[in-house]
Protein backbone atom coordinates (compact mmCIF):
# COMPACT_ATOMS: atom_id res chain seq x y z
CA UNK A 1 26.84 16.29 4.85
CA UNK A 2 27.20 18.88 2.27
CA UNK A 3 27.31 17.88 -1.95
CA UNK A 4 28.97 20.25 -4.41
CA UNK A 5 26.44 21.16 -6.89
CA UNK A 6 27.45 22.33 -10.24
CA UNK A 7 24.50 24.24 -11.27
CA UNK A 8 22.55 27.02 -9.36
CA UNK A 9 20.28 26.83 -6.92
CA UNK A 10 16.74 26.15 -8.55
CA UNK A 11 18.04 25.08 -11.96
CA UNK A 12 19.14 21.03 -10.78
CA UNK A 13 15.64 20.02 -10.50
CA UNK A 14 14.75 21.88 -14.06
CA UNK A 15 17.88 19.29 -15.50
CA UNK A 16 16.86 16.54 -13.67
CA UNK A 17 13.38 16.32 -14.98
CA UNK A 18 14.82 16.88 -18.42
CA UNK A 19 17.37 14.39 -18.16
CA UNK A 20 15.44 11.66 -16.44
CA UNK A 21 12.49 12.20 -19.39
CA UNK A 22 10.07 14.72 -17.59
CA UNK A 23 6.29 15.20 -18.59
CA UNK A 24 7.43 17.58 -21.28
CA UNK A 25 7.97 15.10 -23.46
CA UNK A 26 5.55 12.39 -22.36
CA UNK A 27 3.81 10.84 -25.88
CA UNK A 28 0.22 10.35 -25.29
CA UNK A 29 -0.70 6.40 -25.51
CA UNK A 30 -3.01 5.52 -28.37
CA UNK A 31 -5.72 2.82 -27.28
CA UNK A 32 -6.70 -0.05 -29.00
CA UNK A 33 -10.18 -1.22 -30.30
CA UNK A 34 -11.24 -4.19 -31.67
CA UNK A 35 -13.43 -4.24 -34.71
CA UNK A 36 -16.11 -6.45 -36.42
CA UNK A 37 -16.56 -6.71 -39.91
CA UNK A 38 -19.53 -5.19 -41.72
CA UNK A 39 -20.61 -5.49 -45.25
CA UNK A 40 -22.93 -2.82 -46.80
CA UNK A 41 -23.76 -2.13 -49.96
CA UNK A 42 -20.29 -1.56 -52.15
CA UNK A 43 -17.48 -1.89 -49.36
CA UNK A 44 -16.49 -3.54 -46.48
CA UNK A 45 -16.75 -1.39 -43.18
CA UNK A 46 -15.19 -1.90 -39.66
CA UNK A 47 -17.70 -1.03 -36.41
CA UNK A 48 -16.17 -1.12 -33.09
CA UNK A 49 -16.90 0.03 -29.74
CA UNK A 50 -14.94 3.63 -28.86
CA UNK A 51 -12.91 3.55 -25.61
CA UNK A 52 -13.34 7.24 -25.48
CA UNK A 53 -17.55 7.20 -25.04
CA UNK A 54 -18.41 3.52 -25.24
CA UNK A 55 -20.89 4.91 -28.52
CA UNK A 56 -20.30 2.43 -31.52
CA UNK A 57 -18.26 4.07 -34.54
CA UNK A 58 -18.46 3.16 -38.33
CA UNK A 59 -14.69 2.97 -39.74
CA UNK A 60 -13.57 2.54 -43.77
CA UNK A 61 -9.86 1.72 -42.95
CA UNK A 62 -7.76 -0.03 -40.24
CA UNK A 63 -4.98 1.86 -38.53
CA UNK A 64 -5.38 4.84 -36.06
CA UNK A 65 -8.83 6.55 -36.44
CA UNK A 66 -10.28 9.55 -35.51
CA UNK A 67 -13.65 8.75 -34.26
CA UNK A 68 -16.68 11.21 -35.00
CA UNK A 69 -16.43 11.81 -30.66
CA UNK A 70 -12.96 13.33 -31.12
CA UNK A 71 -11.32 10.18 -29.46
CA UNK A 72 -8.63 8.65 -30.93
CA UNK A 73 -7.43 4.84 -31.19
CA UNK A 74 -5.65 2.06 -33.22
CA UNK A 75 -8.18 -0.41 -35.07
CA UNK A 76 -6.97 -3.39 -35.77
CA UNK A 77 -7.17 -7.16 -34.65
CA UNK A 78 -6.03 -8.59 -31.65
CA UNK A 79 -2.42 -9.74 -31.65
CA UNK A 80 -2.90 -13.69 -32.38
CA UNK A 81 -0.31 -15.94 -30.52
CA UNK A 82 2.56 -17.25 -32.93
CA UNK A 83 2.77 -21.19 -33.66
């Protein structure tokens, strides 16, 4: 069985990938951690265990963090079930 091919030989597989969303444009998953509330002396802090290195990490804000390790991760609660 033969197919007609519209494109050269060697340059289908280059579409494909593009087409069907190929690793080129792959966006990187962001991890989650779960903090606990501190309270020093002034402000409120958030600690929480880093999925990167499993060290714990000292945060002033929720949101995505950069942690000290170079890992990076959302902080924030876990999603609570709606009533």
């Amino acid at each position: 069985m033969s197919t007609k091919h519209n494109a050269p030989d060697g340059e289908s597989g280059a579409q494909n990938d593009q087409l069907a969303g190929g690793s080129d444009n792959t966006v990187p998953r962001v991890r989650r951690a779960r903090p606990v509330l501190i309270a020093t002396r002034g402000r409120i802090e958030f600690i929480t265990r880093c999925p990167g290195c499993k060290h714990m990490h000292r945060h002033i804000h929720l949101g995505i963090v950069d942690a000290p390790c170079g890992a990076s991760y959302n902080l924030g609660p876990r999603r609570g079930r709606v009533a």
